[in-house]
C-alpha atoms as a PDB file:
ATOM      1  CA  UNK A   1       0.000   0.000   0.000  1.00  0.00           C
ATOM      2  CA  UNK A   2       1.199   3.193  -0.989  1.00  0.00           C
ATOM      3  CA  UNK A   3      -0.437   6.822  -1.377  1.00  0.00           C
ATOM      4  CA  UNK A   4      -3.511   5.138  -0.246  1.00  0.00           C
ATOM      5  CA  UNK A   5      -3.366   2.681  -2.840  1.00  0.00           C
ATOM      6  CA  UNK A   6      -3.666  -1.276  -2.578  1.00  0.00           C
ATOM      7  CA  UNK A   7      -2.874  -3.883  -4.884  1.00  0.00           C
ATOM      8  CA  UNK A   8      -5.831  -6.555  -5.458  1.00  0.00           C
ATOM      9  CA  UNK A   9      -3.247  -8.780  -7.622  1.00  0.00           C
ATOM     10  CA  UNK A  10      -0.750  -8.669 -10.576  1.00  0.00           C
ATOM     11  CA  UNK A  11       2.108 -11.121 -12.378  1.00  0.00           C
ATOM     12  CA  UNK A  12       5.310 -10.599 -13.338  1.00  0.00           C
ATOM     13  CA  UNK A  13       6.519 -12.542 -16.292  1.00  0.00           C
ATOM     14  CA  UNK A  14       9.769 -12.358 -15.566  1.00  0.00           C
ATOM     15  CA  UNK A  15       9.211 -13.761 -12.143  1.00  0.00           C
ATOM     16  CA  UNK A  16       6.555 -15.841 -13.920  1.00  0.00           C
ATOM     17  CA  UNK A  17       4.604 -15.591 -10.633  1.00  0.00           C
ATOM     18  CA  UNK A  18       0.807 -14.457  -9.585  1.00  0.00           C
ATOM     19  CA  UNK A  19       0.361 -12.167  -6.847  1.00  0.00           C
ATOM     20  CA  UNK A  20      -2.977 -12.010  -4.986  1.00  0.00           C
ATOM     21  CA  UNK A  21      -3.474  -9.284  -1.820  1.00  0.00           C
ATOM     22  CA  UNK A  22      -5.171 -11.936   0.784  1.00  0.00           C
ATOM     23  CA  UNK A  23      -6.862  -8.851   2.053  1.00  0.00           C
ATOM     24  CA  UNK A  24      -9.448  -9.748  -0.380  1.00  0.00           C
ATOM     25  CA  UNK A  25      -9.832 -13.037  -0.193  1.00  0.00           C
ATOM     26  CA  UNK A  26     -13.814 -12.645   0.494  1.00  0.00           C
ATOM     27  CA  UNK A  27     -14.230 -11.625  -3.463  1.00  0.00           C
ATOM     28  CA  UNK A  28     -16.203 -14.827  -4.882  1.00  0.00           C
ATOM     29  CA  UNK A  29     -13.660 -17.468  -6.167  1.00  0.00           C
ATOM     30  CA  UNK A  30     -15.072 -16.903  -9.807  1.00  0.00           C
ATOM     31  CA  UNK A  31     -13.759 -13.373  -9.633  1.00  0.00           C
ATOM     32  CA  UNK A  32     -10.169 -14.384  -7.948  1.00  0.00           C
ATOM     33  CA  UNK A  33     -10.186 -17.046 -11.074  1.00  0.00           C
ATOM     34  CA  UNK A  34     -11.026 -14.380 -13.434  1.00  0.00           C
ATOM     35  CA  UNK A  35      -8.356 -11.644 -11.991  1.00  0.00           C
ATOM     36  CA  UNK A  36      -5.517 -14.420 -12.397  1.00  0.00           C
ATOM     37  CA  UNK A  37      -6.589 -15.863 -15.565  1.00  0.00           C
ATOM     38  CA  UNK A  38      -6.469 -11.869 -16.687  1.00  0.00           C
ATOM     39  CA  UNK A  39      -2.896 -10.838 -15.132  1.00  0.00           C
ATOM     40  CA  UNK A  40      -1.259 -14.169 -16.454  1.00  0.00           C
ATOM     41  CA  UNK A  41      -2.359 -13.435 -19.677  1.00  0.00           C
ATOM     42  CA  UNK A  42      -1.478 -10.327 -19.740  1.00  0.00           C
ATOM     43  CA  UNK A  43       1.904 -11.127 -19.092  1.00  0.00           C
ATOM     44  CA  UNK A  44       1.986 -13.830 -21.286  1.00  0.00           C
ATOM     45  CA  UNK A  45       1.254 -11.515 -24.489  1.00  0.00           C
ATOM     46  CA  UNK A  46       2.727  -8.486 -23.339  1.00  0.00           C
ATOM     47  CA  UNK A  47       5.524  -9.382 -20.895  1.00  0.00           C
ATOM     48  CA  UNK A  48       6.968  -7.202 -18.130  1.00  0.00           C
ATOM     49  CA  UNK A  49       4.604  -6.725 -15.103  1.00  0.00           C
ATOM     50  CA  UNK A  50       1.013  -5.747 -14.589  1.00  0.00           C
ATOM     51  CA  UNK A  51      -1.049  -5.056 -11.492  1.00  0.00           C
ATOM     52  CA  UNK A  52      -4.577  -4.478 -10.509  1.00  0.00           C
ATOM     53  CA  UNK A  53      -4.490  -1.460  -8.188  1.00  0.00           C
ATOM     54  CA  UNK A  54      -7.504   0.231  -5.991  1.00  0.00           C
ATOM     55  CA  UNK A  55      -7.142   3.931  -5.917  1.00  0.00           C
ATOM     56  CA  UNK A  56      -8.031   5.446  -2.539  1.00  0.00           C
ATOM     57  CA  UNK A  57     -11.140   6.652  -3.858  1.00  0.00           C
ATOM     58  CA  UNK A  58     -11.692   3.441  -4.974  1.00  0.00           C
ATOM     59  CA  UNK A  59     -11.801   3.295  -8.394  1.00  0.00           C
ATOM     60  CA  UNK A  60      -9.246   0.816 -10.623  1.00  0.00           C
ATOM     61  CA  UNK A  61      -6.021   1.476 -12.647  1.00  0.00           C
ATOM     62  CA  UNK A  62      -4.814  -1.333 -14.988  1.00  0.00           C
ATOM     63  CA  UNK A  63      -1.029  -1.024 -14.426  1.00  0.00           C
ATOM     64  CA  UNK A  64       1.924  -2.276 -16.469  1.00  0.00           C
ATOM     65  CA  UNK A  65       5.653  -1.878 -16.394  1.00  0.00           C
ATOM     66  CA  UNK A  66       8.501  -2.895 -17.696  1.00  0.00           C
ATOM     67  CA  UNK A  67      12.366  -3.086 -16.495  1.00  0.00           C
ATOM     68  CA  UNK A  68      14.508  -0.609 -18.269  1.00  0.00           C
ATOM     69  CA  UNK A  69      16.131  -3.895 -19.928  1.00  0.00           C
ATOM     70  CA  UNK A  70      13.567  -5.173 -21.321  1.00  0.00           C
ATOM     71  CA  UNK A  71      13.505  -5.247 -25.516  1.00  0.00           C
ATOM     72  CA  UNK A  72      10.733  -7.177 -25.791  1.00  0.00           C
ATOM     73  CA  UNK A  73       8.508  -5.738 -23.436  1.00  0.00           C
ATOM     74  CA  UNK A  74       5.532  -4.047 -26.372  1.00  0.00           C
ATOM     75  CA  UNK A  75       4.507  -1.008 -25.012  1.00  0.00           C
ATOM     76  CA  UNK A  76       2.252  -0.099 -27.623  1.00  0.00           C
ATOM     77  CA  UNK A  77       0.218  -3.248 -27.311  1.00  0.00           C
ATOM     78  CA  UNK A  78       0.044  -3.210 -23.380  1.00  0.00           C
ATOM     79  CA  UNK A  79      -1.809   0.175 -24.232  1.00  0.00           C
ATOM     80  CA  UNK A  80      -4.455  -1.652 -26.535  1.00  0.00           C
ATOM     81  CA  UNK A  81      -4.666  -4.767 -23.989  1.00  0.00           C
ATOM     82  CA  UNK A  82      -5.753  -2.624 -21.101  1.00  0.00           C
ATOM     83  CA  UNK A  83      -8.225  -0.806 -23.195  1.00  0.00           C
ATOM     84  CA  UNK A  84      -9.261  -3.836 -24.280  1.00  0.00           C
ATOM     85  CA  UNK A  85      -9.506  -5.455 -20.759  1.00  0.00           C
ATOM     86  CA  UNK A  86     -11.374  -1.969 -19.257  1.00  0.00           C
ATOM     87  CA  UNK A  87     -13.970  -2.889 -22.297  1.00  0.00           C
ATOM     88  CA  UNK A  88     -14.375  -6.391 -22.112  1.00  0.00           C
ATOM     89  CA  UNK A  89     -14.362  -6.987 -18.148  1.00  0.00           C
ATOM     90  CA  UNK A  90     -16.143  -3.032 -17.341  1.00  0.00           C
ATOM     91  CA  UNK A  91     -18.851  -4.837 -15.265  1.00  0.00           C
ATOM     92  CA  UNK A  92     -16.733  -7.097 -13.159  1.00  0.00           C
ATOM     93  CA  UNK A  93     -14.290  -3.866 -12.582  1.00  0.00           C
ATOM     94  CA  UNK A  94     -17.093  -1.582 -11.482  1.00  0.00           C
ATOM     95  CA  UNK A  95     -18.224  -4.192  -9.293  1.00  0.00           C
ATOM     96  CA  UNK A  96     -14.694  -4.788  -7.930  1.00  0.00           C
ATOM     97  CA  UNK A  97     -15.025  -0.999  -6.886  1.00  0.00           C
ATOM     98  CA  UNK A  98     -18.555  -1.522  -5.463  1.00  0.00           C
ATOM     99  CA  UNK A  99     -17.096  -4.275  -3.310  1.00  0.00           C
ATOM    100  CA  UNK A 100     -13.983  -1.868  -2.363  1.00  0.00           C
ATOM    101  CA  UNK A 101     -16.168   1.143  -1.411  1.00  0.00           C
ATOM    102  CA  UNK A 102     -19.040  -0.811   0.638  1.00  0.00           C
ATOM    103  CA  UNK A 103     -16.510  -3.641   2.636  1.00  0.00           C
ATOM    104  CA  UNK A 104     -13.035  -1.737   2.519  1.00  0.00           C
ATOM    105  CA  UNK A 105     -13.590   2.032   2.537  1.00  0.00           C
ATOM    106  CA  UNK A 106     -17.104   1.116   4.300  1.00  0.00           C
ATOM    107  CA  UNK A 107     -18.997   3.968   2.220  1.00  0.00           C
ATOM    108  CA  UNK A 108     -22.311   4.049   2.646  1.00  0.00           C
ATOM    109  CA  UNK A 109     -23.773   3.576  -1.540  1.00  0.00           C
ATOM    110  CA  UNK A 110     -27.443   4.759  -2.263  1.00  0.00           C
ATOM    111  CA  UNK A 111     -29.454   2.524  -3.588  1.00  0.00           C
ATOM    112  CA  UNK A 112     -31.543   3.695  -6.700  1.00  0.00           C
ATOM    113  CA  UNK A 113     -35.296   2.685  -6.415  1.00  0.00           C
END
């Protein structure tokens, strides 16, 4: 956790290894399958590293990096795959913040009638 922020999970290809923050390990197991099936992908097509971070307002950056090093890391298509991920997964994410806001930050949400 830093500047507020926590990391739900990530995987570092070069590593090869799949990070989940046990601090949410109420999420449904569906969801936890989902997260890692997405972040090992990831890595797999794009290499370098890329996390799944809550903001402290709780919304959801799609994070990737590279080392310095790294030639084959494809910046331009880690761009496209997060787009792509933000548009294919948008209703698990917002619910991922929904679950962040009500059981971490313990915001109170208004329910519409």
């Amino acid at each position: 956790m830093k500047d507020g922020r926590i990391v739900l999970c990530g995987a570092n290809a070069y590593e090869q290894k799949y990070f989940f923050n046990e601090k949410f390990d109420k999420i449904p197991q569906s969801i936890k399958d989902e997260l890692h099936i997405i972040c090992v992908l990831f890595t797999e097509e794009v290499g370098g590293i890329f996390t799944i971070v809550f903001e402290e307002d709780g919304g959801i950056s799609l994070e990737t990096d590279a080392e310095e090093e790294d030639l084959l890391y494809d910046e331009i298509s880690s761009g496209l795959l997060v787009g792509e991920i933000r548009r294919n997964r948008q209703e698990m994410l917002e619910a991922l913040q929904l679950y962040y806001r009500v059981f971490i930050l313990h915001e109170s949400i208004p329910v519409e009638d």
